[in-house]
Protein backbone atom coordinates (compact mmCIF):
# COMPACT_ATOMS: atom_id res chain seq x y z
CA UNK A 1 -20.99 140.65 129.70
CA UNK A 2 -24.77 141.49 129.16
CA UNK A 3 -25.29 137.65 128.37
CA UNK A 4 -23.43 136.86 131.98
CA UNK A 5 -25.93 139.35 133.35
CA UNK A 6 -28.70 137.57 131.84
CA UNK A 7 -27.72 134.39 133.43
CA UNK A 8 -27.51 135.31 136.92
CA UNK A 9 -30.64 136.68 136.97
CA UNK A 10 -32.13 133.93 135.50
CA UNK A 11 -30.31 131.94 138.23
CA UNK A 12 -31.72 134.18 141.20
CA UNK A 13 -35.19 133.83 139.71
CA UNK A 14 -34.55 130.14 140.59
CA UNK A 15 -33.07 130.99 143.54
CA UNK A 16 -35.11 133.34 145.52
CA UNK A 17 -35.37 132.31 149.48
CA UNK A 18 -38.38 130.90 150.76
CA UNK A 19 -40.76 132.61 152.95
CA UNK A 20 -41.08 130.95 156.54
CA UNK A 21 -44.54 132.11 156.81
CA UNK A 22 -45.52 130.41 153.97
CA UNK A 23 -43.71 127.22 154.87
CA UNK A 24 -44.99 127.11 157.89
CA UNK A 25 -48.58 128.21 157.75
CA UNK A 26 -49.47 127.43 153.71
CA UNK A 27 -50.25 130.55 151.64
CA UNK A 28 -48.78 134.22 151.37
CA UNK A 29 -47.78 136.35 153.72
CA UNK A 30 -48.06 140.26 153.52
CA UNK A 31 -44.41 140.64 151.84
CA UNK A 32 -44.62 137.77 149.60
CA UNK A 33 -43.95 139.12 145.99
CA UNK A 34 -41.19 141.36 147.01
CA UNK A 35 -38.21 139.36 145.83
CA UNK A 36 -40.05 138.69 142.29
CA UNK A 37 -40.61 142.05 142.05
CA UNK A 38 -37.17 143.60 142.85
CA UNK A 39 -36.03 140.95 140.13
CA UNK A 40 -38.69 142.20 137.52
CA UNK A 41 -37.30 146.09 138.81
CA UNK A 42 -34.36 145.24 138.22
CA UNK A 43 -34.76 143.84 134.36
CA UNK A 44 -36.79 146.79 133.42
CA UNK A 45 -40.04 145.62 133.78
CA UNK A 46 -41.90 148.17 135.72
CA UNK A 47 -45.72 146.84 135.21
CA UNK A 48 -44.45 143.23 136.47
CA UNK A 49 -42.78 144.70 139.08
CA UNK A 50 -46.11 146.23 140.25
CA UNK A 51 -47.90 143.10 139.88
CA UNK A 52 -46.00 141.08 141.58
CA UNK A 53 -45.94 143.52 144.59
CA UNK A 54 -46.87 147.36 144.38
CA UNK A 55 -45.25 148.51 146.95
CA UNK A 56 -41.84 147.95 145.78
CA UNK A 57 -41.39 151.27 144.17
CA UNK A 58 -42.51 153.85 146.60
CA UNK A 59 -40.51 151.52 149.07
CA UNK A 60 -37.36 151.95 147.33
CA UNK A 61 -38.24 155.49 147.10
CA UNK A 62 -38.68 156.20 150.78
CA UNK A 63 -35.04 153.74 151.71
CA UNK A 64 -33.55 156.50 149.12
CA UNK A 65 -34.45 159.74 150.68
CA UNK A 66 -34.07 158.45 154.07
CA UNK A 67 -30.27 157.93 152.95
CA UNK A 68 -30.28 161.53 151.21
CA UNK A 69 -32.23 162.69 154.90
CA UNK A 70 -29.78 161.25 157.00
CA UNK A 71 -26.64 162.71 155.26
CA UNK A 72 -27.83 165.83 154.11
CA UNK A 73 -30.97 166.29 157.02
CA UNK A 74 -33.70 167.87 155.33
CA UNK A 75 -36.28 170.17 157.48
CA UNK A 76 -39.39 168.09 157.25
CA UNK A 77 -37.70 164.67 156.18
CA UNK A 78 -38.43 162.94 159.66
CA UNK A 79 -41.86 163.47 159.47
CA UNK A 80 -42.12 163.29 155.67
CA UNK A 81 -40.37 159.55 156.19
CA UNK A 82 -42.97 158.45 158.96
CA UNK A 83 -45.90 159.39 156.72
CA UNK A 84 -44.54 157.86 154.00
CA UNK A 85 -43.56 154.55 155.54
CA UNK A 86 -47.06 154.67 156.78
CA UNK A 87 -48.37 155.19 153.48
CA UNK A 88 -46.38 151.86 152.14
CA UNK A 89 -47.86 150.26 155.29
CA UNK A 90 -51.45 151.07 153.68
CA UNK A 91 -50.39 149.86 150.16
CA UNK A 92 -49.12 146.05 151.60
CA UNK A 93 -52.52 146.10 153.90
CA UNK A 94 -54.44 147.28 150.63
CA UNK A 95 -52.84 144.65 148.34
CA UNK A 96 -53.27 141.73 150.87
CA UNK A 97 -56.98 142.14 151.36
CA UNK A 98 -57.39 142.25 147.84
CA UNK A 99 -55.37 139.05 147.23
CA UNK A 100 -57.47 137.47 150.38
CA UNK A 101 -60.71 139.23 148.49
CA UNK A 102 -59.56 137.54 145.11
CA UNK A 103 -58.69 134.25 146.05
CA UNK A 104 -55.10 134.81 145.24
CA UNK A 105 -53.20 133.53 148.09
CA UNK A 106 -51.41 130.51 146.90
CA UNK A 107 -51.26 127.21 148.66
């Protein structure tokens, strides 16, 4: 079974979909990374995960507690969802100057 796991993610690694900003206009766009690093989340690997694209995490975080927010409806959780999805908004800006800054965008 855990071989069978093994194997399809190897398989999505391979198999990831292409980003149309990238096809279209040659290097990385703001959410490129995401896929690789839900894949590298998913094996275990949290530092790879974070490399690939750091805003995975807290985004999973925030998709969570909204879910928890809309079924239980915490006091502050509306506002406490806004500042945090503008938070992860900051993080992806953050991250893409610095690959711009760093010469990282591929081509």
């Amino acid at each position: 079974m855990i071989l069978q796991q093994l194997n399809f993610f190897d398989w999505l690694s391979h198999h990831l979909f292409t980003c149309p900003f990238k096809t279209y206009f040659g290097f990385d766009c703001p959410g490129c990374g995401l896929q690789r690093s839900l894949l590298a989340l998913i094996r275990g690997n949290l530092v790879a995960s974070f490399k690939f694209y750091p805003a995975t995490i807290p985004l999973i975080a925030i998709i969570i507690f909204t879910l928890l927010h809309l079924k239980f409806d915490f006091k502050f959780g509306a506002a406490l969802i806004k500042i945090s999805f503008f938070a992860v908004a900051v993080i992806v800006l953050i991250n893409y100057i610095y690959k711009i800054y760093n010469h990282q965008l591929t081509a």
